[in-house]
C-alpha atoms as a PDB file:
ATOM      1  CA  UNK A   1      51.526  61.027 -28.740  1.00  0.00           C
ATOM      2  CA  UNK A   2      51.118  64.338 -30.204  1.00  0.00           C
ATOM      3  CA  UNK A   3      53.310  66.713 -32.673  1.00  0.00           C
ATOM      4  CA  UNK A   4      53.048  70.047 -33.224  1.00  0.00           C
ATOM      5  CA  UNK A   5      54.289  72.544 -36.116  1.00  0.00           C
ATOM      6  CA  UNK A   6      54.023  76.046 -36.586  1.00  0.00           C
ATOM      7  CA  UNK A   7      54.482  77.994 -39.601  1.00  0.00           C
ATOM      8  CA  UNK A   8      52.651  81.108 -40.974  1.00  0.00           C
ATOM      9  CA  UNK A   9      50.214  81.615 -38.341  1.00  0.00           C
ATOM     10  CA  UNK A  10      48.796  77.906 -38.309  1.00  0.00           C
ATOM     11  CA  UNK A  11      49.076  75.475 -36.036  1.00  0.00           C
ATOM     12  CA  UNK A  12      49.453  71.819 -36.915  1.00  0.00           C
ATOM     13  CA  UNK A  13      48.251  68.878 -34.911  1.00  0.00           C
ATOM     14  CA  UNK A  14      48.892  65.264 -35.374  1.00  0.00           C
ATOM     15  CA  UNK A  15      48.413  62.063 -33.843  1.00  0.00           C
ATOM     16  CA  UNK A  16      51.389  59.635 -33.724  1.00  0.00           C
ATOM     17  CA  UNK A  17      50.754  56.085 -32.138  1.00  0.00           C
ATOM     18  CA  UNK A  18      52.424  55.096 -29.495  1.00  0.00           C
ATOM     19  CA  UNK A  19      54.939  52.514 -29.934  1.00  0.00           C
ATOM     20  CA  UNK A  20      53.392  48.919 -29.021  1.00  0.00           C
ATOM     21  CA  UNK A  21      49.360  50.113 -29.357  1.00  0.00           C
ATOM     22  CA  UNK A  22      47.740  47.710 -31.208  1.00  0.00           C
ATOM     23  CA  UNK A  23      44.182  49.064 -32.862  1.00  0.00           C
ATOM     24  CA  UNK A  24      41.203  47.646 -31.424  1.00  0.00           C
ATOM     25  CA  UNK A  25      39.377  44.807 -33.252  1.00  0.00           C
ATOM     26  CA  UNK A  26      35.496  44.310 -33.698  1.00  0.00           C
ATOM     27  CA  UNK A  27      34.951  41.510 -30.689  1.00  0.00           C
ATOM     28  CA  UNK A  28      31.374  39.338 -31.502  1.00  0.00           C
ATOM     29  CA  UNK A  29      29.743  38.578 -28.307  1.00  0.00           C
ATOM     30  CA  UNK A  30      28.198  35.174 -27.986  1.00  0.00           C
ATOM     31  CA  UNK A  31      24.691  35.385 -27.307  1.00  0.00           C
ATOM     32  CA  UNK A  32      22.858  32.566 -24.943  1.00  0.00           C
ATOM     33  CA  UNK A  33      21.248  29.702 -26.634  1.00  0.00           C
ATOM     34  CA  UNK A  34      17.194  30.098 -26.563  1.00  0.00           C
ATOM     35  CA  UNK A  35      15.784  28.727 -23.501  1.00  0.00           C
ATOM     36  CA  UNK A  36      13.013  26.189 -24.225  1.00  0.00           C
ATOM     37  CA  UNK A  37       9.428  27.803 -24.093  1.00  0.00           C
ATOM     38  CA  UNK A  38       7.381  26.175 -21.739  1.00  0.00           C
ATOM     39  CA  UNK A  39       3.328  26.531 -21.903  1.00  0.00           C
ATOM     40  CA  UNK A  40       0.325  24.646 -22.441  1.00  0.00           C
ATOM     41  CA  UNK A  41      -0.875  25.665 -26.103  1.00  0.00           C
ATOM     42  CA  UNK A  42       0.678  24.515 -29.125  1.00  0.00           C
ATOM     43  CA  UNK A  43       4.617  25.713 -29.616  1.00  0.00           C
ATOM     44  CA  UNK A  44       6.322  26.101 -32.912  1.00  0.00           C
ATOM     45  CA  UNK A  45       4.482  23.462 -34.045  1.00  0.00           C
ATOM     46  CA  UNK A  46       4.489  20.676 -31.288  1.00  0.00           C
ATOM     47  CA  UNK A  47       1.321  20.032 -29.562  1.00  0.00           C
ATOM     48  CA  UNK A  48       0.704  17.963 -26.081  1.00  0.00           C
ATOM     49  CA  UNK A  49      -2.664  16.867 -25.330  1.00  0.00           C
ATOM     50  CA  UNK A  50      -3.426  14.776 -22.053  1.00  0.00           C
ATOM     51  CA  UNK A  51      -6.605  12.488 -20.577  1.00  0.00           C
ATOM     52  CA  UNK A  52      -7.366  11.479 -17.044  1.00  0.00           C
ATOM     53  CA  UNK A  53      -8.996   8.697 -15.410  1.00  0.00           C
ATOM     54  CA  UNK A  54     -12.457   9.155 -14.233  1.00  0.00           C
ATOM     55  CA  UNK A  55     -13.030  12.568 -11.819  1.00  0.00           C
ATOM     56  CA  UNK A  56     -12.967  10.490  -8.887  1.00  0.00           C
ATOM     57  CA  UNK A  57     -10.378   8.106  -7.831  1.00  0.00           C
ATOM     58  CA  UNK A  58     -10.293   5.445  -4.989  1.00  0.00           C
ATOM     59  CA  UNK A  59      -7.583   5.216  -2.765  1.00  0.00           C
ATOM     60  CA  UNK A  60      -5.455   1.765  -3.445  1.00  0.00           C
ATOM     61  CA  UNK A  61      -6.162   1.606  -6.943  1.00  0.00           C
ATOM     62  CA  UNK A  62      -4.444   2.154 -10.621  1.00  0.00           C
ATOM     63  CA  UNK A  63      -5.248   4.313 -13.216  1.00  0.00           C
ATOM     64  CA  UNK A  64      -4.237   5.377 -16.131  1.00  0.00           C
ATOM     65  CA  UNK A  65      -2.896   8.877 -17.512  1.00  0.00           C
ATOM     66  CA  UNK A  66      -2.705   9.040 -21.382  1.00  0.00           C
ATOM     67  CA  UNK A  67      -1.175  11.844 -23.323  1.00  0.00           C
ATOM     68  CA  UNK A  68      -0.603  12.510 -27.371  1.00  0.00           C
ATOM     69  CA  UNK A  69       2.466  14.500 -28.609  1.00  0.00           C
ATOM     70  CA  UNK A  70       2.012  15.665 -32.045  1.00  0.00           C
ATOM     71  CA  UNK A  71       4.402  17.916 -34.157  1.00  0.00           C
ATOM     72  CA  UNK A  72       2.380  19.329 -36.600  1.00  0.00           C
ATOM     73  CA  UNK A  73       3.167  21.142 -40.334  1.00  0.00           C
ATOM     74  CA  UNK A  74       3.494  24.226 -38.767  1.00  0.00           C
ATOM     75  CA  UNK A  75       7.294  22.648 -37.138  1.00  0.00           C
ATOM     76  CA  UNK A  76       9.842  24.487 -38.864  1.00  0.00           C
ATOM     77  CA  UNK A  77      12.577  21.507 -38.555  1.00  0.00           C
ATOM     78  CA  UNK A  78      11.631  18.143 -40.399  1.00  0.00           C
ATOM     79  CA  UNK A  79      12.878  15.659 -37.347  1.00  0.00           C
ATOM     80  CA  UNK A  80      13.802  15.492 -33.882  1.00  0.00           C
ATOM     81  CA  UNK A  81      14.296  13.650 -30.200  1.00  0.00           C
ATOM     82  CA  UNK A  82      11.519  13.945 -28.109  1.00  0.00           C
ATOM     83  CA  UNK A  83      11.425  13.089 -24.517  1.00  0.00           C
ATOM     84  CA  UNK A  84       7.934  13.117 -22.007  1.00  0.00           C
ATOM     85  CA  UNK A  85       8.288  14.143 -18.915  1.00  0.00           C
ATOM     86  CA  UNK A  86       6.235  14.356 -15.848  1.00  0.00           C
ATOM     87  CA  UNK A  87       6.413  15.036 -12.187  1.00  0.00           C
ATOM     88  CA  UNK A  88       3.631  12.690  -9.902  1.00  0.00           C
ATOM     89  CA  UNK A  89       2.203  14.279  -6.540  1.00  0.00           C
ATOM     90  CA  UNK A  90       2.811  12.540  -3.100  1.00  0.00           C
ATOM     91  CA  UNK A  91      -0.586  11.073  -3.422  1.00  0.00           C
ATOM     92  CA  UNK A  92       0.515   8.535  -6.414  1.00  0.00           C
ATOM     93  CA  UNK A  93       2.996   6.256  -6.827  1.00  0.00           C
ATOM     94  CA  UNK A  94       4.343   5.191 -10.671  1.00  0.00           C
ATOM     95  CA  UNK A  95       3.264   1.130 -11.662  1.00  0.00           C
ATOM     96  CA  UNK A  96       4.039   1.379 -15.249  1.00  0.00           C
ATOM     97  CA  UNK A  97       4.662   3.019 -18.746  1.00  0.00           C
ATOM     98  CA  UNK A  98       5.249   2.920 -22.223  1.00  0.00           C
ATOM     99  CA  UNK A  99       8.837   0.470 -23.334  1.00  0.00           C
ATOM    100  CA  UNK A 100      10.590   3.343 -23.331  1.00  0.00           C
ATOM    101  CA  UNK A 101       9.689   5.064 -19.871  1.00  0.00           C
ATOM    102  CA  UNK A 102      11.345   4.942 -16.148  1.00  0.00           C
ATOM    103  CA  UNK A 103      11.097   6.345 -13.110  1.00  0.00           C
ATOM    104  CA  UNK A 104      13.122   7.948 -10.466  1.00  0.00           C
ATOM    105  CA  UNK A 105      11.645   8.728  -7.485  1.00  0.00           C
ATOM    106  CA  UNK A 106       8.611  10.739  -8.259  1.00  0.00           C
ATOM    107  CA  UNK A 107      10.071  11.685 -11.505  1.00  0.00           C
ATOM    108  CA  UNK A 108       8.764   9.563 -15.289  1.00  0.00           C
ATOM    109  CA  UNK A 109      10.880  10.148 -18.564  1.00  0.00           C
ATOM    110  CA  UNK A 110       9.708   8.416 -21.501  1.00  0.00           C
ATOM    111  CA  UNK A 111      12.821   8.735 -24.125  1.00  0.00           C
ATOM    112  CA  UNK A 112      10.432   9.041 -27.681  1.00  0.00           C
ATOM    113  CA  UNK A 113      12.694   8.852 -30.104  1.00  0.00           C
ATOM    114  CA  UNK A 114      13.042  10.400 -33.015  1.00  0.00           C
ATOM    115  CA  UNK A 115       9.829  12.446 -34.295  1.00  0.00           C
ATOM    116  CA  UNK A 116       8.870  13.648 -37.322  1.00  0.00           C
ATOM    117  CA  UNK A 117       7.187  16.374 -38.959  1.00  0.00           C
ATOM    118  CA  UNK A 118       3.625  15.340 -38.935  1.00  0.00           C
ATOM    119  CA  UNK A 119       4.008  12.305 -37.141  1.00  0.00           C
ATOM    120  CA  UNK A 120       1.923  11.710 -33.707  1.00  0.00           C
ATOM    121  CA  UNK A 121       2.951   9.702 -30.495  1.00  0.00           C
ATOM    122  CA  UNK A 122       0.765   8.636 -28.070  1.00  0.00           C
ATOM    123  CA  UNK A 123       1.386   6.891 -24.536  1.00  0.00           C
ATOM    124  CA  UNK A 124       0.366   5.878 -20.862  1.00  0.00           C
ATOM    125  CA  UNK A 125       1.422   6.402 -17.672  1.00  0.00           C
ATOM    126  CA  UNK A 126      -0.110   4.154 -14.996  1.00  0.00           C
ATOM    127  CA  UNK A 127      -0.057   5.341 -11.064  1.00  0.00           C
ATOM    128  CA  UNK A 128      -1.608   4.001  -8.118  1.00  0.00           C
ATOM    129  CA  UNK A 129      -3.131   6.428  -5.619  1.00  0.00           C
ATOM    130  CA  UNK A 130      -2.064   5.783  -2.415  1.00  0.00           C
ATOM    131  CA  UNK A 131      -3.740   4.612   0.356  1.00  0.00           C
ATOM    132  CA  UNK A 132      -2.892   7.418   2.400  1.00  0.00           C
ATOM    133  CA  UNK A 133      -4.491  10.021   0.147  1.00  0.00           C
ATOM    134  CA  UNK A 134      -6.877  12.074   1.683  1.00  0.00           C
ATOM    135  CA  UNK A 135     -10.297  11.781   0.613  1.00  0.00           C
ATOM    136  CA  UNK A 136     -11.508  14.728  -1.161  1.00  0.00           C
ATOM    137  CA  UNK A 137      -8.065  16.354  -2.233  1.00  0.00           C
ATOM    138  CA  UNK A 138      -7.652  17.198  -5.955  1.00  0.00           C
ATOM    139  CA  UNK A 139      -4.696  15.342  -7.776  1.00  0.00           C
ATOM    140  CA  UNK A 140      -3.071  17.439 -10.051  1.00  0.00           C
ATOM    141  CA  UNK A 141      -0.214  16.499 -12.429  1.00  0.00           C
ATOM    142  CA  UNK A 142       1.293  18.307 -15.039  1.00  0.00           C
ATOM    143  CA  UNK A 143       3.262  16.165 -18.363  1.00  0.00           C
ATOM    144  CA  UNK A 144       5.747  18.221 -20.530  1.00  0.00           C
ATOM    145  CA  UNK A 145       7.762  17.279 -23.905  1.00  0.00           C
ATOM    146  CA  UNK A 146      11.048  18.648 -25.454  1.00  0.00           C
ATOM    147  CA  UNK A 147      11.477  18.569 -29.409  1.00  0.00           C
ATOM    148  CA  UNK A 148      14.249  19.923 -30.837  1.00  0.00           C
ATOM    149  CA  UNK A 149      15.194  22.777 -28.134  1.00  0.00           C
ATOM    150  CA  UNK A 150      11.367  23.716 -27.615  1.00  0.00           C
ATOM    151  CA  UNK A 151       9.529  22.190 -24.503  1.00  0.00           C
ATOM    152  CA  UNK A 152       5.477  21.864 -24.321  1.00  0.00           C
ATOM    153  CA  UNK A 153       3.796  22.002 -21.161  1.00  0.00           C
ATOM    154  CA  UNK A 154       0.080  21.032 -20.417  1.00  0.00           C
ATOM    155  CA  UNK A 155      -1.917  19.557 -17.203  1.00  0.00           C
ATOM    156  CA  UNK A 156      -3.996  16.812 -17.291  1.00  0.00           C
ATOM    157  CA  UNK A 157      -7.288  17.262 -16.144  1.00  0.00           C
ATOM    158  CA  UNK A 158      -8.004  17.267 -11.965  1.00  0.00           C
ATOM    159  CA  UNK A 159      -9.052  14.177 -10.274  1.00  0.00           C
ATOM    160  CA  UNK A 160     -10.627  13.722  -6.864  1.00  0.00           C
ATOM    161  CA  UNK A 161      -9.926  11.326  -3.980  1.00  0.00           C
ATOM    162  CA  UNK A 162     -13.151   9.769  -3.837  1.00  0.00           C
ATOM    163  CA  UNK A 163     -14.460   9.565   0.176  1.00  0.00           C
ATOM    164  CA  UNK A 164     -14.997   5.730   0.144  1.00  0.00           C
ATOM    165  CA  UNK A 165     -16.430   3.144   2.359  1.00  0.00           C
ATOM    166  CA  UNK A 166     -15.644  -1.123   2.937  1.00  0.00           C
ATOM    167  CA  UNK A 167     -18.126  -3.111   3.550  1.00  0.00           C
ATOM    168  CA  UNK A 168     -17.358  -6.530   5.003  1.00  0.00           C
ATOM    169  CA  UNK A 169     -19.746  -9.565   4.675  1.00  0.00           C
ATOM    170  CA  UNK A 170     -19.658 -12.333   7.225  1.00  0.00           C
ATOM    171  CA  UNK A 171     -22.551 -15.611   6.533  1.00  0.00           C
ATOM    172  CA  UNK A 172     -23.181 -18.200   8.689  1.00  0.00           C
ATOM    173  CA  UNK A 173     -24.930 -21.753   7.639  1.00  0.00           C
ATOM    174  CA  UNK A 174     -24.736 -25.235   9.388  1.00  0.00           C
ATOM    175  CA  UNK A 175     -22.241 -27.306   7.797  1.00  0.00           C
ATOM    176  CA  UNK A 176     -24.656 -30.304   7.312  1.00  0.00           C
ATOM    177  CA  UNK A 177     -28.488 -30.325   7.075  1.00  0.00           C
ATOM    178  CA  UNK A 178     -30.647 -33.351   6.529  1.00  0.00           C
ATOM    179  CA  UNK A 179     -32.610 -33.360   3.175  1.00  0.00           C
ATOM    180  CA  UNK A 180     -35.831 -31.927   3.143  1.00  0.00           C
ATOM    181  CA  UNK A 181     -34.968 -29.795   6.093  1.00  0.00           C
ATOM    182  CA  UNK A 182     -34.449 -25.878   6.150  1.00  0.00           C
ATOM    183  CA  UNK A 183     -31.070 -24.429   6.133  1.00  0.00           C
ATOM    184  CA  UNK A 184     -30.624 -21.364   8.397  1.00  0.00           C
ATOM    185  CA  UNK A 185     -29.009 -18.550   7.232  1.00  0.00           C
ATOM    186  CA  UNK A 186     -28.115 -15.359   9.059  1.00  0.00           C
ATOM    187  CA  UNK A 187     -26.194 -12.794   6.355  1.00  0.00           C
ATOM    188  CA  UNK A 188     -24.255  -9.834   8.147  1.00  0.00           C
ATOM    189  CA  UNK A 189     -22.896  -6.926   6.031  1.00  0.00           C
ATOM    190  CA  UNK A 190     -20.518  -4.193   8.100  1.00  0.00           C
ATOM    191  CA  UNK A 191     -19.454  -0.699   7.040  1.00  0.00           C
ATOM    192  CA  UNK A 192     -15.402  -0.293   8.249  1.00  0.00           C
ATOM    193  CA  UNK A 193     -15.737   2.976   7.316  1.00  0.00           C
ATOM    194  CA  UNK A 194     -14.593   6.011   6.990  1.00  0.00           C
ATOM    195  CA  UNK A 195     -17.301   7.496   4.847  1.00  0.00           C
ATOM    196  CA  UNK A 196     -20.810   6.288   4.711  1.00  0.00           C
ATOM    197  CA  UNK A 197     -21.893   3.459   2.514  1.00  0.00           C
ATOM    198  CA  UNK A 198     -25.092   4.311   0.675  1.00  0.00           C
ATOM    199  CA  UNK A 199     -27.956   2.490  -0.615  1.00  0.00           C
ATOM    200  CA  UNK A 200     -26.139  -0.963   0.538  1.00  0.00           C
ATOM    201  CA  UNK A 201     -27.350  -4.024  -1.196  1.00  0.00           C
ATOM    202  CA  UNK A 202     -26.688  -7.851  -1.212  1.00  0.00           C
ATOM    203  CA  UNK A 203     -26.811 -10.219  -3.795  1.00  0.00           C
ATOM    204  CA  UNK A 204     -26.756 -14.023  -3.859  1.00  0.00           C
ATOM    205  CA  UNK A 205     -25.519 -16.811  -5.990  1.00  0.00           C
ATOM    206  CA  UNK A 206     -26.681 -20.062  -5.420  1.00  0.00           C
ATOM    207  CA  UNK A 207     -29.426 -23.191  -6.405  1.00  0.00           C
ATOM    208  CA  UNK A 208     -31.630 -22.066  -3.138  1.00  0.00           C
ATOM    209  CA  UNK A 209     -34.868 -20.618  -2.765  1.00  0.00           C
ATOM    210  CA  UNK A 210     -35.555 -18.490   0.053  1.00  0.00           C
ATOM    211  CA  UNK A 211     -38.796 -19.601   2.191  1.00  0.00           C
ATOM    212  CA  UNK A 212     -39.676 -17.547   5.333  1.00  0.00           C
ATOM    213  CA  UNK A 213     -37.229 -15.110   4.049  1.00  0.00           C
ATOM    214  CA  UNK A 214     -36.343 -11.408   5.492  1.00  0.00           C
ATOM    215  CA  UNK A 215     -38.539  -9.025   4.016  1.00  0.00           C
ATOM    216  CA  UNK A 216     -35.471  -7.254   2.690  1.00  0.00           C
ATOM    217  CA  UNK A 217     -35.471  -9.532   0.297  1.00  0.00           C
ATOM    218  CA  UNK A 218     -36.772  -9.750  -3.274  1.00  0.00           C
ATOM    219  CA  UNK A 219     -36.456 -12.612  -6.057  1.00  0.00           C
ATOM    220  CA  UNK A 220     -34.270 -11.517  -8.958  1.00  0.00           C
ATOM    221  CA  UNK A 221     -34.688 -14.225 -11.727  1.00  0.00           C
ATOM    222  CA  UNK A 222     -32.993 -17.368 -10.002  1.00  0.00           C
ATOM    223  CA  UNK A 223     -31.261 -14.991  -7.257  1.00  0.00           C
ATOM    224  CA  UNK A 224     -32.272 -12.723  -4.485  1.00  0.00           C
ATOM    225  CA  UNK A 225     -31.141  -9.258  -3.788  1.00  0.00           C
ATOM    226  CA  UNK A 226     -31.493  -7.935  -0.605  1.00  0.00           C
ATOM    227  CA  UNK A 227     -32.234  -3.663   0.442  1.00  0.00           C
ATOM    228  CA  UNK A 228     -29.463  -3.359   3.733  1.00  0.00           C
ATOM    229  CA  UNK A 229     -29.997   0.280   3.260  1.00  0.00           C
ATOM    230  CA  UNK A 230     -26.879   3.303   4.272  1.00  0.00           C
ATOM    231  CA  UNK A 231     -24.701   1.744   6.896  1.00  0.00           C
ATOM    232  CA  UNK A 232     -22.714   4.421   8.273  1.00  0.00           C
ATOM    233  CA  UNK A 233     -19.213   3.697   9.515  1.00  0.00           C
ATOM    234  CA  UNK A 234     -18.809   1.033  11.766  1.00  0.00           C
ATOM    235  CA  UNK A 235     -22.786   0.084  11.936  1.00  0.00           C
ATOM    236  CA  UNK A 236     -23.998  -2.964  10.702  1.00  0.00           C
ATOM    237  CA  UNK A 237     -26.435  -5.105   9.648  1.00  0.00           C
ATOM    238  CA  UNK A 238     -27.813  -8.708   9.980  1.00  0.00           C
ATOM    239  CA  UNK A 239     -30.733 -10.442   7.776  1.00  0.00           C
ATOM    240  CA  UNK A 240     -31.592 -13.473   8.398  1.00  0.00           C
ATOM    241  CA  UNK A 241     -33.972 -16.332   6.159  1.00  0.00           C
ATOM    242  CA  UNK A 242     -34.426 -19.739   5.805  1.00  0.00           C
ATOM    243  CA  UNK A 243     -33.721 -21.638   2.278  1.00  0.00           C
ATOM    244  CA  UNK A 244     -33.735 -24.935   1.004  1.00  0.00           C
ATOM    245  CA  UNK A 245     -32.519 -26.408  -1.935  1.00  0.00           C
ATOM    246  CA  UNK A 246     -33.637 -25.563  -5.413  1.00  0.00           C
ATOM    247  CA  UNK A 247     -34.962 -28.638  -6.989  1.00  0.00           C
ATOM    248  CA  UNK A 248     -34.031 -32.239  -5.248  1.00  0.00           C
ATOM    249  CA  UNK A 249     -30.693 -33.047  -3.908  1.00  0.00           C
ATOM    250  CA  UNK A 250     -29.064 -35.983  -3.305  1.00  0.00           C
ATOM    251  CA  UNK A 251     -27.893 -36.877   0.322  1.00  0.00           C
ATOM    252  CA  UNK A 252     -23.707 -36.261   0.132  1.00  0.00           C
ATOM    253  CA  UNK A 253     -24.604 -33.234  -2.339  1.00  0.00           C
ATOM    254  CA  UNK A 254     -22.567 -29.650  -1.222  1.00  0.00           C
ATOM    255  CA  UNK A 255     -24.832 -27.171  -1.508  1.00  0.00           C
ATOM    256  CA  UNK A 256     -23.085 -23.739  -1.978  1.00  0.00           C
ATOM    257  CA  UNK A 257     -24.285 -20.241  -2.404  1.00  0.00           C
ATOM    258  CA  UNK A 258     -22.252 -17.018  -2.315  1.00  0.00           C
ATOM    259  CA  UNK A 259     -23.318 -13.560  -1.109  1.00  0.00           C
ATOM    260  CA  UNK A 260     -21.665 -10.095  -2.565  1.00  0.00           C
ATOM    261  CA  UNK A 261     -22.629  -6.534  -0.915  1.00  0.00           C
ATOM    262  CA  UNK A 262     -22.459  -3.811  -3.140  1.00  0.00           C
ATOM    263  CA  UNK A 263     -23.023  -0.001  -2.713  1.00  0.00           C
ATOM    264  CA  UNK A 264     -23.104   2.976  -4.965  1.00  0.00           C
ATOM    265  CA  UNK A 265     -20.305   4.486  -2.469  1.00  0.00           C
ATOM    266  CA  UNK A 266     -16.820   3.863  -3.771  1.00  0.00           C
ATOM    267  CA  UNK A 267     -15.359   0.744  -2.143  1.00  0.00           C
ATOM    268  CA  UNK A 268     -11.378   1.073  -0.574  1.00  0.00           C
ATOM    269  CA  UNK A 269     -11.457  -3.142  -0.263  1.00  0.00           C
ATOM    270  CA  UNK A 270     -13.685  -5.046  -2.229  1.00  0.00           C
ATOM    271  CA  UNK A 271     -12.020  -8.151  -1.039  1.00  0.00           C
ATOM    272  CA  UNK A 272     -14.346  -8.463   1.915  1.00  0.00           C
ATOM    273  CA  UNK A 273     -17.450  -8.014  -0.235  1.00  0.00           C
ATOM    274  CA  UNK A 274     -18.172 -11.390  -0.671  1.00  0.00           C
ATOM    275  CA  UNK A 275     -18.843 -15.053   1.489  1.00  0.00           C
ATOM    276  CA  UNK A 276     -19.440 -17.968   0.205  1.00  0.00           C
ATOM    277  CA  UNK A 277     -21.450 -20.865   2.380  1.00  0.00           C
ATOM    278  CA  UNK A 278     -21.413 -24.252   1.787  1.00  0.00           C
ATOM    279  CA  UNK A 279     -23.509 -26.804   3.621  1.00  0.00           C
ATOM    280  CA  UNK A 280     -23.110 -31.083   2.892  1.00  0.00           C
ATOM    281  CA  UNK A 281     -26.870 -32.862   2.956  1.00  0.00           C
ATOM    282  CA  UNK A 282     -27.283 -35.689   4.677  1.00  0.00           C
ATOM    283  CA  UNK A 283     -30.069 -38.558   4.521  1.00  0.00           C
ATOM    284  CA  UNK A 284     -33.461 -37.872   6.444  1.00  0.00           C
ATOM    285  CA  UNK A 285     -33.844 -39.848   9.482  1.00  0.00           C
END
């Protein structure tokens, strides 16, 4: 509300308040709390570095992803919780972790504790790839860790699906032979695919000595190793030699001798690499 007054010439304002007007305070706004910084370098202090398996990975198998959380000097606060976190593809599937780790669903959080200034953590988190991984496709995986309101973000390094073979050994030997007599063998090796098996090769365990053998094969100390050569997928192979026993046997002995195929080609099964023969001796005639 306003007065006026008049007197000599001058006018006179003034401002009356108005009944029930209460002055206007100073109001403090509340401002958000900091959102955690996410990133791959070192952040106020906290630093996240990570390790892959090998660059190529098999299909069926478990590795191992390691990471180290350090909070270094630099951290302004002396102490705090720190949690891991990480989020696995569709290609692996979580097997294990540090004490403190679980999963759900594709999901691993490893609860840390309490870490201090200076102090360094380190850990593992083992996944199987999955069968059902496609050969060739990169497997990427990122871990992060919050510390005290501040969250550290770095990848581990890329790994491959390798493109693998399975080779499958099948040997055949009679089940008796008389002493002094030659013991047939025929070895076969298969590829079940689906990439090409390289450079096959098959190596045997066993007191026999190879006479009339496939040229394929080669004495290697008291063993053989045989050259099969790349067997694509689905082809196969079958060498076959005559042995007898190393050294005299007597009639009831078990002879037994076991054959592995190997190739330089990543193998999806290697329980079908190996056969094992065993073959009783009788008495000559």
């Amino acid at each position: 509300m306003i007065r006026t007054w008049r007197g000599r010439g001058l006018l006179i304002l003034a401002a009356v308040p108005l009944a029930g007007a209460v002055p206007m305070a100073d109001v403090a706004v509340a401002k958000p709390p900091p959102r955690p910084r996410t990133h791959a370098e070192p952040s106020k202090g906290v630093v996240l570095r990570t390790a892959a398996p090998e660059k190529a990975v098999v299909p069926g198998r478990a590795y191992a992803w390691a990471w180290t959380f350090r909070v270094t000097g630099k951290a302004r606060a002396k102490s705090g919780e720190a949690v891991f976190r990480a989020t696995l593809p569709e290609s692996l599937a979580f097997v294990s972790g540090e004490k403190a780790c679980a999963s759900s669903g594709r999901e691993v959080v490893c609860a840390l504790g309490t870490v201090r200034r200076g102090q360094k953590i380190g850990g593992v988190i083992r996944a199987k790839v999955l069968r059902r991984a496609e050969p060739g496709r990169t497997i990427r995986l990122r871990g992060s860790v919050t510390w005290r309101g501040t969250r550290v973000t770095t990848r581990f390094p890329d790994v491959r699906v390798s493109r693998t073979a399975d080779l499958a050994i099948i040997e055949t030997a009679p089940a008796k032979a008389r002493s002094g007599a030659r013991i047939r063998y025929a070895l076969g090796v298969r590829n079940l695919g689906p990439a090409t098996a390289e450079s096959v090769t098959v190596e045997s365990r066993g007191p026999i000595r190879l006479v009339g053998h496939d040229t394929a094969c080669l004495p290697r100390g008291r063993d053989y190793v045989c050259a099969v050569g790349s067997l694509r997928a689905r082809a196969s192979r079958t060498l076959h030699f005559e042995a007898v026993p190393r050294g005299s046997v007597r009639a009831g002995t078990v002879l037994e001798s076991s054959w592995r195929a190997t190739s330089p080609t990543p193998d999806a099964d290697e329980s079908n690499n190996r056969a094992v023969v065993r073959t009783r001796i009788t008495a000559p005639r």
